[in-house]
Protein backbone atom coordinates (compact mmCIF):
# COMPACT_ATOMS: atom_id res chain seq x y z
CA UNK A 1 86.04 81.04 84.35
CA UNK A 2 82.45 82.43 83.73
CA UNK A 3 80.93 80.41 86.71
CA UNK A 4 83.47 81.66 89.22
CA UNK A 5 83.28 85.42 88.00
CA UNK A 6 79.65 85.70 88.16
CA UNK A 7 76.88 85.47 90.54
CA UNK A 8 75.17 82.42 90.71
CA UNK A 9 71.71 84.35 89.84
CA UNK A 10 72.68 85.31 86.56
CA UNK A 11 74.98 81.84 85.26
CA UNK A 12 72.85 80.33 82.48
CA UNK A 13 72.71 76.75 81.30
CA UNK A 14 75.45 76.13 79.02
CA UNK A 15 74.75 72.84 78.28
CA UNK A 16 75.47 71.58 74.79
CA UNK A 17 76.73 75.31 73.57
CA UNK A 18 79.83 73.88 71.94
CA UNK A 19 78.34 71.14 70.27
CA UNK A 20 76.16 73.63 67.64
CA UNK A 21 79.38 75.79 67.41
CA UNK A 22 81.76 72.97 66.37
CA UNK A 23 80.35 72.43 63.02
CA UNK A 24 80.40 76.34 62.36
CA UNK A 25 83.94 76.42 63.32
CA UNK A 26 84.99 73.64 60.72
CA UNK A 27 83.78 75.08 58.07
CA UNK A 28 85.30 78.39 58.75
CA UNK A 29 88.46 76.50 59.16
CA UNK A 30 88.07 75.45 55.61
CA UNK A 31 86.98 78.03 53.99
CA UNK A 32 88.98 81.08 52.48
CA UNK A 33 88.11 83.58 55.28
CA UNK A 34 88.56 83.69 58.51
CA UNK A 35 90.54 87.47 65.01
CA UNK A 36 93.77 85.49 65.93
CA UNK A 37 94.87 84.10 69.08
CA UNK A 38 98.01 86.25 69.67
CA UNK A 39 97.86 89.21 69.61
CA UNK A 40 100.25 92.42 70.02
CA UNK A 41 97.44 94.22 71.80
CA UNK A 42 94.44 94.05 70.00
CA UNK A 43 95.11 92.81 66.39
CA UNK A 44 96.70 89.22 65.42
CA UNK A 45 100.36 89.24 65.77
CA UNK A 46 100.86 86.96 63.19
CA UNK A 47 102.78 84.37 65.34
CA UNK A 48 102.36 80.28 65.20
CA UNK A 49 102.27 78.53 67.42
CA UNK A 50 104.40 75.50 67.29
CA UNK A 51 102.60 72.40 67.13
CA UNK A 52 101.39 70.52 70.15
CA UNK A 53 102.58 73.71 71.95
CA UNK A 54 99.74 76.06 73.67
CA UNK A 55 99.98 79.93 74.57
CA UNK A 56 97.92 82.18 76.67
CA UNK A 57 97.51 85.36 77.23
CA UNK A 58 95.07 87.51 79.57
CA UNK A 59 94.65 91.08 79.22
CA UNK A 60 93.02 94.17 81.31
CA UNK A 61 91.99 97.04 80.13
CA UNK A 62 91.74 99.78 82.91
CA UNK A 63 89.30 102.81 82.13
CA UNK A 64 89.28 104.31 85.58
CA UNK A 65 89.49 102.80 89.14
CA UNK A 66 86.44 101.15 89.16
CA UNK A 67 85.82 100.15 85.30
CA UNK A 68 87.97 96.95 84.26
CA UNK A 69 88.12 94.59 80.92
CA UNK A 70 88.87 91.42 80.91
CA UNK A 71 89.79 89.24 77.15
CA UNK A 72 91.37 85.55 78.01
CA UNK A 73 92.53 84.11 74.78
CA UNK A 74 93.96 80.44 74.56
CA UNK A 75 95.87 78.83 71.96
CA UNK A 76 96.43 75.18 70.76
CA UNK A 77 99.32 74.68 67.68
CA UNK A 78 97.83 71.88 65.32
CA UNK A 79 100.79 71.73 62.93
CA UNK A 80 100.49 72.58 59.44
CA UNK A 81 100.41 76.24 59.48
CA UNK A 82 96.90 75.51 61.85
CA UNK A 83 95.95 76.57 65.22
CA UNK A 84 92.80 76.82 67.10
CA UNK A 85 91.43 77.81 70.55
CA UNK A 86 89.01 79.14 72.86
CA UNK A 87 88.42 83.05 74.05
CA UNK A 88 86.49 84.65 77.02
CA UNK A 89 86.85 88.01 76.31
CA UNK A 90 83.80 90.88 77.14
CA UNK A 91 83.95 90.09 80.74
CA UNK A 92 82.86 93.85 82.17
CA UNK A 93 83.46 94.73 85.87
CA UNK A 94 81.69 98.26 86.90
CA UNK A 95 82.74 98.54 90.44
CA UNK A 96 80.42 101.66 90.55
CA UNK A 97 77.26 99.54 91.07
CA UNK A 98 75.85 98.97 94.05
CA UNK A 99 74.61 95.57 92.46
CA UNK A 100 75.94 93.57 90.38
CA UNK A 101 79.69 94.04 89.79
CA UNK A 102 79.60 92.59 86.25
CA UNK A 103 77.70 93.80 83.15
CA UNK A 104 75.92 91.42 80.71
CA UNK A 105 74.61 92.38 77.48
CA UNK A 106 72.43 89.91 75.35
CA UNK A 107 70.03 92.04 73.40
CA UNK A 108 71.19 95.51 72.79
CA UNK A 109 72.39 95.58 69.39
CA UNK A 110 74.00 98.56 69.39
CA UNK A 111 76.71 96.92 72.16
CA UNK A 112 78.62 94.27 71.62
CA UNK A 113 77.83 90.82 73.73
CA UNK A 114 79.14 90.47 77.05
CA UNK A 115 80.74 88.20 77.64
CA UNK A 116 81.41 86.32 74.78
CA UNK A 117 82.86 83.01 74.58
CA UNK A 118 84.02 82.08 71.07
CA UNK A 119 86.12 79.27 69.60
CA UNK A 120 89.07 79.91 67.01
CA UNK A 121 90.94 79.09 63.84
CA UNK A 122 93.84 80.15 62.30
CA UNK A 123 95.85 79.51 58.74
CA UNK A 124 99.32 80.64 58.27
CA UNK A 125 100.95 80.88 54.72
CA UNK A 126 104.75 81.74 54.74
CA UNK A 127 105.57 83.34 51.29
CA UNK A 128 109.21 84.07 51.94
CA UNK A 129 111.48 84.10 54.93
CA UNK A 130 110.35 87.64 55.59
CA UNK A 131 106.53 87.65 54.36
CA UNK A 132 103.38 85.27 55.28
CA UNK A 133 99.92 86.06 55.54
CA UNK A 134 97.04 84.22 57.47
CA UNK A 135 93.35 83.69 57.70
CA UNK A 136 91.27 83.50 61.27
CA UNK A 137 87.75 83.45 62.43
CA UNK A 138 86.22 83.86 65.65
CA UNK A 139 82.93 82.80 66.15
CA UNK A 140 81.11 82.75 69.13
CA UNK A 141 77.69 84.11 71.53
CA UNK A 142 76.99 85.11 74.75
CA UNK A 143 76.92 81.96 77.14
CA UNK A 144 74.38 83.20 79.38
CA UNK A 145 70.64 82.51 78.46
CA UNK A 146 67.00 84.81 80.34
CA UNK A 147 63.80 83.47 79.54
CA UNK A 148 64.40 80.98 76.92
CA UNK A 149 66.07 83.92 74.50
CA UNK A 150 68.02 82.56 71.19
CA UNK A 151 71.48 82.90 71.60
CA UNK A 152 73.40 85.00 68.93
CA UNK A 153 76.20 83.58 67.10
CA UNK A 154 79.02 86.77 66.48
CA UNK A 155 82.04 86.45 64.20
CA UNK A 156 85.42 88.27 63.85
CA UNK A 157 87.19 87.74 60.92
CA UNK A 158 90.52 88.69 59.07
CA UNK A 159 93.27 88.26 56.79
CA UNK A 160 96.85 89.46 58.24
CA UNK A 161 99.88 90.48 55.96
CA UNK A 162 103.22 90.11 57.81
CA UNK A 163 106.47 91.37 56.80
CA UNK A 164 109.12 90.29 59.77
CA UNK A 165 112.89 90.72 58.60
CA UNK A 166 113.92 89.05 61.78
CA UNK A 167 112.69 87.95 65.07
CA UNK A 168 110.63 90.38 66.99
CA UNK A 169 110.82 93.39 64.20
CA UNK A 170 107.40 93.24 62.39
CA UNK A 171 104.90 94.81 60.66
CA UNK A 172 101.33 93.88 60.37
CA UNK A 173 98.42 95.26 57.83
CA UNK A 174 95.31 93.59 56.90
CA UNK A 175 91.16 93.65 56.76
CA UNK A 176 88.83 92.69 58.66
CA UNK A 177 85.42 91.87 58.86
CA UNK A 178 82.60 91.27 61.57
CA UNK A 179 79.07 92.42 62.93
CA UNK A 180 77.33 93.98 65.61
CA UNK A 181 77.38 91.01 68.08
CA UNK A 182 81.51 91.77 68.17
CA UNK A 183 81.53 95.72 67.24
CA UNK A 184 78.31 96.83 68.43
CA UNK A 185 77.06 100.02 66.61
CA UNK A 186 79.35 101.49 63.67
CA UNK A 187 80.91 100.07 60.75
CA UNK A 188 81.60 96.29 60.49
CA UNK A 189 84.42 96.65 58.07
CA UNK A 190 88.10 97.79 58.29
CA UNK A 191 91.89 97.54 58.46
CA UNK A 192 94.06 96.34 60.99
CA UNK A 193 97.66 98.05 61.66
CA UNK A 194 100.43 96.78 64.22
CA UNK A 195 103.96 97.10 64.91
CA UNK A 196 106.64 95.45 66.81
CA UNK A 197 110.43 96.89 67.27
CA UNK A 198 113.25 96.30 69.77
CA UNK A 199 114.37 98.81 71.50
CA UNK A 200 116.81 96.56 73.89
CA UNK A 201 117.44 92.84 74.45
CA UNK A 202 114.15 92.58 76.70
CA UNK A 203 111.61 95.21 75.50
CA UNK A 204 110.05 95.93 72.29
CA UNK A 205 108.07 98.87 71.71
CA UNK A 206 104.58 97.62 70.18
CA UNK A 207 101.87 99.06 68.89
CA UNK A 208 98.25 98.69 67.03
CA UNK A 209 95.31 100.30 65.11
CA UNK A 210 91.54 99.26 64.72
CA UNK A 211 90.11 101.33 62.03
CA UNK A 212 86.65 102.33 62.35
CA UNK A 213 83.74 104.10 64.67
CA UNK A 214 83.16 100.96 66.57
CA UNK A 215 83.48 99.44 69.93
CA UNK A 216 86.80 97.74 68.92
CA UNK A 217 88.16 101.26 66.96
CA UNK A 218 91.20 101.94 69.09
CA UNK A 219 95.10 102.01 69.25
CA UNK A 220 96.86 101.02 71.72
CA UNK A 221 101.22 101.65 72.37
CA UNK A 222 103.26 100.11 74.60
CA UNK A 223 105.78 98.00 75.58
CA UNK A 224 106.45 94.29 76.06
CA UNK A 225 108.36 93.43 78.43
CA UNK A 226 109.88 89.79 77.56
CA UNK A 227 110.88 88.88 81.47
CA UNK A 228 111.57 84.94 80.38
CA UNK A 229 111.57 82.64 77.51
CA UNK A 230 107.99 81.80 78.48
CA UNK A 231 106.73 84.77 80.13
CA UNK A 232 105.90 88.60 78.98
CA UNK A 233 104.50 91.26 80.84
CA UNK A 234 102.87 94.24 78.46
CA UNK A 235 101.60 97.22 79.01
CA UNK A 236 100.09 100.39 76.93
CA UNK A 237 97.99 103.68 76.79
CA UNK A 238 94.44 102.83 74.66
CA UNK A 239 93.57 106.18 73.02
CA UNK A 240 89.91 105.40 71.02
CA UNK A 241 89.09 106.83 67.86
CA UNK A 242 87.95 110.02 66.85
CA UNK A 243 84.48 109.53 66.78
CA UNK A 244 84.15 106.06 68.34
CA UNK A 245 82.84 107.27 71.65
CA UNK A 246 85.13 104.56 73.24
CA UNK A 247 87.09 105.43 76.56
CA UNK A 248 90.43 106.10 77.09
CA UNK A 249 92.50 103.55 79.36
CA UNK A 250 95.82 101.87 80.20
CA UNK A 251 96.33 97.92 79.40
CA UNK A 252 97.70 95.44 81.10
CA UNK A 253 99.03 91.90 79.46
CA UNK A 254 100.50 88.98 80.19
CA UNK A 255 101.50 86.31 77.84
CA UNK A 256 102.32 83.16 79.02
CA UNK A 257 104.22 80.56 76.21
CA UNK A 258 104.16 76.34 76.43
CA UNK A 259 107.06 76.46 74.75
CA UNK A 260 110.65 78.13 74.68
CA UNK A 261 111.53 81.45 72.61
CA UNK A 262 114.39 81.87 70.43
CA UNK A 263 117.09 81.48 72.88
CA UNK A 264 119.59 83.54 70.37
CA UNK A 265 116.49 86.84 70.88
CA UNK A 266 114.78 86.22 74.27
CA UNK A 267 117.20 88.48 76.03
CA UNK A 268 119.28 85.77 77.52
């Protein structure tokens, strides 16, 4: 995806970045802490997915007519309450520039890394038929390497609280935890917030909060549109935090399922 968005002059040798990675991501898989793969907007929505089953989902954020976001996040259902995947996310397009189209940031630590490529992992716990919880990681760097620099491994971490008294009506509260490769300047600490309601057989009204004064610190509300049993088409208003210096915007998702919904909620 990274080779075919970017200009030859600036694609670094990627050679042999998973390999260091893989060992990073299995112990965070094992260990009690571990951003989810998907998502209502911006937080973990606290969904499974089914084993041997995979689910995608691309999103744009749109901050004017020439300033786009991409975040590509890809999921893999291992069974057991596990999933794991891969996310391209960062991937800054300034149409502004008489140069190049898309921004890269490796060193400025007061910016998160663009783009950032990071593998994931996910636990689920289900403590009633209403209430489970789950632990994810992120970890990850900037793919793209200038003049022999050191890459910089970022994480995003979290632990989600879901109470869901039946299919698509949730609520979602936890921490989270990361650094400045993922949040850039601010605090690195904070609580997540979501929401998910029906308001008819084929949209729910969704919603989500990043607490904070950091790159990530925004909310987002909107709909979700669920136009198939494998396909949903989102879209929101992202108002930033007081303070956080981010930009207002409108998002665009789409959520693409290997695998059928609920046939008795899917709108069908």
């Amino acid at each position: 995806m990274i080779r075919a968005l970017l200009p030859r002059r600036i694609l670094a040798r990627r050679a042999g970045l998973a390999w260091p990675l893989l060992p990073l991501l299995l112990l965070l898989l094992t260990a009690p802490a571990a951003q989810a793969q998907q998502n209502l907007f911006n937080i973990p929505a606290g969904d499974l997915t089914p084993q041997g089953k995979v689910f995608y989902q691309h999103q744009t954020n749109v901050y004017g007519l020439r300033d786009l976001e991409s975040k590509n996040h890809l999921v893999y259902g291992l069974g057991r309450g596990w999933e794991a995947g891969l996310n391209v996310v960062n991937i800054k397009m300034d149409f502004r520039r008489r140069g190049d189209v898309f921004g890269v940031n490796r060193h400025d630590r007061g910016r998160p890394l663009k783009p950032l490529v990071q593998l994931t992992g996910q636990k689920f716990f289900r403590l009633s038929s209403a209430l489970s919880t789950s632990l994810g990681t992120q970890v990850g760097t900037n793919p793209l390497r200038f003049g022999g620099a050191r890459r910089r491994l970022t994480h995003f971490s979290y632990n989600t609280w879901v109470w869901s008294p039946r299919h698509h009506v949730k609520v979602v509260a936890g921490p989270y935890l990361s650094d400045r490769g993922t949040l850039g300047a601010g605090n690195r600490a904070g609580l997540l917030l979501g929401a998910e309601y029906p308001v008819s057989k084929k949209v729910l009204l969704m919603g989500d909060f990043i607490s904070g004064r950091n790159a990530t610190s925004v909310s987002v509300l909107g709909i979700n549109y669920l136009a198939t049993q494998r396909l949903q088409l989102c879209l929101g208003a992202l108002l930033p935090n007081p303070g956080s210096g981010n930009p207002a915007g409108v998002v665009f998702e789409l959520n693409l399922l290997g695998y059928d919904a609920d046939p008795a909620d899917d709108g069908h």
